[in-house]
N, C-alpha and C. Protein backbone atom coordinates (compact mmCIF):
# COMPACT_ATOMS: atom_id res chain seq x y z
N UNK A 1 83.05 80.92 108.45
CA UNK A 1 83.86 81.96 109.06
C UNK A 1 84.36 82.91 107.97
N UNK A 2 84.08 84.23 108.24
CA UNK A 2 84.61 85.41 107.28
C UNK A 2 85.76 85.41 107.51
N UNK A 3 87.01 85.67 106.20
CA UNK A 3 88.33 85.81 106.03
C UNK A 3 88.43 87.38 106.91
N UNK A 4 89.71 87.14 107.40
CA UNK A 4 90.03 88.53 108.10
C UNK A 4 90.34 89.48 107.14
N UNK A 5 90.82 89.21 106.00
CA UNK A 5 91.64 89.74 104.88
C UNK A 5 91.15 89.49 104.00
N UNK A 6 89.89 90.05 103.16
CA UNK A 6 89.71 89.60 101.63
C UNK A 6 90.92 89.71 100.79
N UNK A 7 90.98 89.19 99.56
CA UNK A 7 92.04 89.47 98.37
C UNK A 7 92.73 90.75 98.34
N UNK A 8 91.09 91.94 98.07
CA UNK A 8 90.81 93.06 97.30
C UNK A 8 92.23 93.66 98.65
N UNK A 9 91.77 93.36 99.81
CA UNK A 9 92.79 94.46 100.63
C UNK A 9 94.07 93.71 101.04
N UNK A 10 94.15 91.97 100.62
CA UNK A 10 95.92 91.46 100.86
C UNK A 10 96.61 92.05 100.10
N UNK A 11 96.38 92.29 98.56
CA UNK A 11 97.26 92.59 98.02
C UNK A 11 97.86 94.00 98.05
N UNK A 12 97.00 95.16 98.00
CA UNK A 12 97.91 96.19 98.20
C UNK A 12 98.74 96.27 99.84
N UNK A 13 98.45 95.55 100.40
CA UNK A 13 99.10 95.14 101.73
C UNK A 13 100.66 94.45 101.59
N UNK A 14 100.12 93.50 100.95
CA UNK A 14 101.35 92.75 100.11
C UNK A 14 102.34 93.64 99.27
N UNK A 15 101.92 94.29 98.34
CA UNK A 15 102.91 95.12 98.02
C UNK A 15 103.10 96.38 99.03
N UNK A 16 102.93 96.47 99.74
CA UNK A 16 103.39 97.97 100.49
C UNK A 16 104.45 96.99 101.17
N UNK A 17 104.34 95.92 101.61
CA UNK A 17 105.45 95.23 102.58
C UNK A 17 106.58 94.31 101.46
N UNK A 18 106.18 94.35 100.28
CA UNK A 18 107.46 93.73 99.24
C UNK A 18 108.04 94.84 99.11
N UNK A 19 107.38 96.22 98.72
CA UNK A 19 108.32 97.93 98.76
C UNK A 19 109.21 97.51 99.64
N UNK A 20 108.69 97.47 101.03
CA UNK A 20 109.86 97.76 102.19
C UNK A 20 110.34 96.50 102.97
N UNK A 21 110.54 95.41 101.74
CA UNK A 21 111.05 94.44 102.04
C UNK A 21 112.36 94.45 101.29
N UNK A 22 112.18 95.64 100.39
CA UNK A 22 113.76 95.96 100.07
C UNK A 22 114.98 96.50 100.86
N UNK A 23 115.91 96.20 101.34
CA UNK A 23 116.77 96.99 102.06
C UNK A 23 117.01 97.99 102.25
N UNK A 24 117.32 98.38 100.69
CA UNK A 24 117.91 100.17 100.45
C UNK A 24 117.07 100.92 100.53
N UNK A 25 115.47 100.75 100.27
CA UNK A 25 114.26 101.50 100.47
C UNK A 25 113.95 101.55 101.87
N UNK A 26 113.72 100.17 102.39
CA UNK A 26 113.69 100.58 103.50
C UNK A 26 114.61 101.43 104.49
N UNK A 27 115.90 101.49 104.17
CA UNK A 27 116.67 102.35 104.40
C UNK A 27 116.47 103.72 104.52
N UNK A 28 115.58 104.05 103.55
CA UNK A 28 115.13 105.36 102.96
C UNK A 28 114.11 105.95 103.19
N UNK A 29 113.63 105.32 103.58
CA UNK A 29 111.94 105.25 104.22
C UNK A 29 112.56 105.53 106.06
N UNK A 30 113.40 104.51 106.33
CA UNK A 30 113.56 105.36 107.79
C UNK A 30 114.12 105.92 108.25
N UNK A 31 115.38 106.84 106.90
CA UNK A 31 115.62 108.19 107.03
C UNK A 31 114.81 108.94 106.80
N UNK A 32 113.82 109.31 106.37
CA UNK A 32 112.36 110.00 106.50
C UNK A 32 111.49 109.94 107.09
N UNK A 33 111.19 109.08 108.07
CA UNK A 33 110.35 109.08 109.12
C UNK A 33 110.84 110.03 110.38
N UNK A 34 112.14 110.59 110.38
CA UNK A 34 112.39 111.49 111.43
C UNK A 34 113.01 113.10 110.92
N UNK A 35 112.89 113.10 110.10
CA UNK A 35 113.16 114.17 109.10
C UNK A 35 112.85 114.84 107.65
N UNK A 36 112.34 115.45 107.49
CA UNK A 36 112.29 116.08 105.79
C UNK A 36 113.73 116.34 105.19
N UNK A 37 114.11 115.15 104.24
CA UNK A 37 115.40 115.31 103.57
C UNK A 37 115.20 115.16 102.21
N UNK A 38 116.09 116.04 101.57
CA UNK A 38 116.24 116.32 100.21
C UNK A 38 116.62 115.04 99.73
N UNK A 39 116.57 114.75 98.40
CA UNK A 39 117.05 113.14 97.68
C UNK A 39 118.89 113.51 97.72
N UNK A 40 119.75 114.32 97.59
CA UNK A 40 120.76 114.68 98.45
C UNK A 40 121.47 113.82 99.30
N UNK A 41 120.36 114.62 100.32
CA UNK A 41 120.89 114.33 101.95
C UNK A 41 120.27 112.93 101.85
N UNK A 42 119.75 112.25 101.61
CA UNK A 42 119.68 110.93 101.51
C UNK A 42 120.62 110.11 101.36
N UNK A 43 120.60 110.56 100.09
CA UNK A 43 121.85 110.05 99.40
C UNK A 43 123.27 109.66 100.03
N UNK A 44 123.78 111.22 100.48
CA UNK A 44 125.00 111.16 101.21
C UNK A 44 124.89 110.49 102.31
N UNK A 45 123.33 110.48 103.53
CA UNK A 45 123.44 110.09 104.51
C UNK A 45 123.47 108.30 104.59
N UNK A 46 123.13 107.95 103.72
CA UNK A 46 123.06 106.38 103.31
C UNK A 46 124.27 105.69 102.44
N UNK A 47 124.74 106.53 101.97
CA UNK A 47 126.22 106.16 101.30
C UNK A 47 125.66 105.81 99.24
N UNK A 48 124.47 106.18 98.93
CA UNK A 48 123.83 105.94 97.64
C UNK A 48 124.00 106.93 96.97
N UNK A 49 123.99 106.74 95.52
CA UNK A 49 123.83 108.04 94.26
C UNK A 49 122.48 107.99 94.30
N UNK A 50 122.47 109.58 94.09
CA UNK A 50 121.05 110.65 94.12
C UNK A 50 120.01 109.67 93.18
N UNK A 51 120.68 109.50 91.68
CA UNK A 51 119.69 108.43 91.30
C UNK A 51 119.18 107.29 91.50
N UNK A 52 120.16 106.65 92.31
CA UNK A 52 119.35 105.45 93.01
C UNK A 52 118.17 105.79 94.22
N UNK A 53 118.75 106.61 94.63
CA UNK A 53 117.60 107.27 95.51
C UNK A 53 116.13 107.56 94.92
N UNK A 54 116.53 108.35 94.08
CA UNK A 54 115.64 109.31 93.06
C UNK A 54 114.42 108.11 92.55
N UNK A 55 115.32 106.89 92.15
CA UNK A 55 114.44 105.53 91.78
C UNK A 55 113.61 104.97 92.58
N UNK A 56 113.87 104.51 93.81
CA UNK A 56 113.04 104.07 94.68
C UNK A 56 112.38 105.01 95.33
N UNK A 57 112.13 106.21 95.26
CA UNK A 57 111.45 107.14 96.57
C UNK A 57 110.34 107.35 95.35
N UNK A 58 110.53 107.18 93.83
CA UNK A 58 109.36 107.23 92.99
C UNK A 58 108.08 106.44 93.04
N UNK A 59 108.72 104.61 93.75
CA UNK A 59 108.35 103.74 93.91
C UNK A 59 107.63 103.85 95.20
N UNK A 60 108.29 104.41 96.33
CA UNK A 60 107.55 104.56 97.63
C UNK A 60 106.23 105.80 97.90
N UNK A 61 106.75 106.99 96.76
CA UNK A 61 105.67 107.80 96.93
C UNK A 61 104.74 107.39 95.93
N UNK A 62 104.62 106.57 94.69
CA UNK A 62 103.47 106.04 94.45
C UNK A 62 102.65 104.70 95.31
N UNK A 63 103.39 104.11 95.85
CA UNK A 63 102.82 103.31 97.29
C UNK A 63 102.61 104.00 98.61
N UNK A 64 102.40 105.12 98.42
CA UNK A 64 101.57 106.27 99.31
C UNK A 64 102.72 106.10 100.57
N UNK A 65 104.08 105.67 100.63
CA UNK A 65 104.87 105.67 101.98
C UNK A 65 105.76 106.51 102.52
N UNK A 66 106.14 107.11 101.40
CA UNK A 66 106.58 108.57 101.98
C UNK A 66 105.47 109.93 100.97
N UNK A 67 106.38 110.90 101.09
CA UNK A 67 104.98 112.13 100.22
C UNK A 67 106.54 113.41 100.29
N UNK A 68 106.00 113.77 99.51
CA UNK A 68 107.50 114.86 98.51
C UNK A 68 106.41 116.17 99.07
N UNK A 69 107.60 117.28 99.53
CA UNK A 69 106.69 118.88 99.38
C UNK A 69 108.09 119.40 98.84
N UNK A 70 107.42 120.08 97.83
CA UNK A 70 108.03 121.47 97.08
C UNK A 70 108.26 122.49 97.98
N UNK A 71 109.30 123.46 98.19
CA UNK A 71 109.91 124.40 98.57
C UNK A 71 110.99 125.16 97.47
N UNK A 72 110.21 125.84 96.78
CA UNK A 72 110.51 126.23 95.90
C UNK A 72 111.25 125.25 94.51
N UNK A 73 112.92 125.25 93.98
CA UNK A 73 113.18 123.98 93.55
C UNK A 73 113.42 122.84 94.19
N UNK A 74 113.80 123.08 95.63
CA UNK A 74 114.00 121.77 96.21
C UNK A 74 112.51 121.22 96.54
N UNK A 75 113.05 119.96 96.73
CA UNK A 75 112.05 118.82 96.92
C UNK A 75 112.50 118.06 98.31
N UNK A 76 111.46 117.89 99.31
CA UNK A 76 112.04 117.29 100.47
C UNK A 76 110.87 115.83 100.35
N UNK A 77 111.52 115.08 101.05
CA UNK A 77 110.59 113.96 101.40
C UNK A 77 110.43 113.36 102.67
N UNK A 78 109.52 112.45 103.00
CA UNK A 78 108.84 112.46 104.57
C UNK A 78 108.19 111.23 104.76
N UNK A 79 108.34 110.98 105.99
CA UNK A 79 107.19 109.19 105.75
C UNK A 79 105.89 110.03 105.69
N UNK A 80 104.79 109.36 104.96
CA UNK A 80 103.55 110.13 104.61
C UNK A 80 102.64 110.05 105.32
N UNK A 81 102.61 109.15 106.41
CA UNK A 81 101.62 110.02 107.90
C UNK A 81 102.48 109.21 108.71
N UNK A 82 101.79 109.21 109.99
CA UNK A 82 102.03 108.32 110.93
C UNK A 82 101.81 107.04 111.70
N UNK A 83 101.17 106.08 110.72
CA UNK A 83 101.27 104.72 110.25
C UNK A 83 102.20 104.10 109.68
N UNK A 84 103.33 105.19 108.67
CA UNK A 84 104.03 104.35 108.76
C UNK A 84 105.36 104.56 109.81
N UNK A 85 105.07 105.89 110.10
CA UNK A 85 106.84 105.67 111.61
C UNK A 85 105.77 104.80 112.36
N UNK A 86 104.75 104.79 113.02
CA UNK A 86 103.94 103.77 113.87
C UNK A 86 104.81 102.23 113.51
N UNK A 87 104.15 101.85 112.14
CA UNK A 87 104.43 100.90 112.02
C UNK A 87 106.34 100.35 111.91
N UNK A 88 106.70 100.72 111.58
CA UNK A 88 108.35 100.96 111.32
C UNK A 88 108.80 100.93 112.84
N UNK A 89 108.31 101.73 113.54
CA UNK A 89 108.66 101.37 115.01
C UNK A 89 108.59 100.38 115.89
N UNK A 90 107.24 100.09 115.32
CA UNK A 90 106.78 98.54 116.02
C UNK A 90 107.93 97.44 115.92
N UNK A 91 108.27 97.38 114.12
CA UNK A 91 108.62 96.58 114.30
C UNK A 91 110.35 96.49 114.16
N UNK A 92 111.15 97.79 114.59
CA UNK A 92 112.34 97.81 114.75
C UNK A 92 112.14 97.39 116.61
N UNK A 93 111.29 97.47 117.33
CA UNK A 93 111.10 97.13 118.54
C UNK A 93 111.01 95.53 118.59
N UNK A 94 110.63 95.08 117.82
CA UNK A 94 109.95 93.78 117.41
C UNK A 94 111.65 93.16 116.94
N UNK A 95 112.17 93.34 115.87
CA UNK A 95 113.64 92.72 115.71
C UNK A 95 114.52 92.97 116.65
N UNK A 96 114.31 94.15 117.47
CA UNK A 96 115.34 94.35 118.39
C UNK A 96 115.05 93.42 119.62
N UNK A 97 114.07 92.88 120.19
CA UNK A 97 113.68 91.84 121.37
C UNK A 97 114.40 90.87 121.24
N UNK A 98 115.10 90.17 122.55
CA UNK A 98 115.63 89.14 122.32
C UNK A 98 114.95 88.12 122.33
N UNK A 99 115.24 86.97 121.84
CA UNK A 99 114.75 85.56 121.18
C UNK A 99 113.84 85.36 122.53
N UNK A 100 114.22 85.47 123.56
CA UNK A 100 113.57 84.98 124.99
C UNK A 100 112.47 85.74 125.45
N UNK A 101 112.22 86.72 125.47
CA UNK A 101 111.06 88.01 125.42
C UNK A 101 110.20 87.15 124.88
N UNK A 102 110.31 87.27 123.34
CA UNK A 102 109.44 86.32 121.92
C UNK A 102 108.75 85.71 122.69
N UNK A 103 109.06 84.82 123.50
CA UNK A 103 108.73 83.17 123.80
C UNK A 103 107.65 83.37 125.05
N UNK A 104 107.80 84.41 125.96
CA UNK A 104 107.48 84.84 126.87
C UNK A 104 105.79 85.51 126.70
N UNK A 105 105.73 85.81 125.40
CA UNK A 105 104.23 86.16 124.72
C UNK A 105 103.40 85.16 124.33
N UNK A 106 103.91 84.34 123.71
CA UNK A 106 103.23 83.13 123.22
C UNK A 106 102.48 82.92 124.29
């Protein structure tokens, strides 16, 4: 039987879900899935300094999960398609079900 998952594609899988197995990123990641916000408005809207922000959104746009556009000096950022609000949705739908739903699929 062929593996569903070779290595070559668990691991960058694996790390895209250790990224947003962080709190504060993930935090950040789904203030950008419904808006283009400056590292700023992040900031303020999450209660974080710009540089902590500034740190992890370096980390998420080299793990291809959000994507930065220039507008002149500002810089806005964005979830980087729609796989990941897809996915992010799924599974805020998925924690939000109660325990009894769950059971009801099996």
């Amino acid at each position: 039987m062929t593996p569903l998952l070779d290595d070559e594609r668990a691991a960058p899988l694996a790390d895209l879900f250790r990224l947003l197995g962080d709190p504060t990123r993930l935090r950040i990641v789904l203030a950008c899935v419904h808006d283009r916000l400056s590292v700023g408005a992040i900031a303020e809207s999450l209660g974080l300094s710009p540089s902590l922000v500034s740190h992890h959104l370096r980390l998420l746009r080299a793990a291809r999960i959000v994507r930065a556009e220039r507008e002149g000096k500002q810089v806005f950022y964005a979830a980087a398609d729609m796989h990941i609000s897809t996915m992010l949705a799924g599974m805020l739908e998925h924690v939000s079900e109660p325990a009894g739903e769950l059971q009801e699929h099996v």
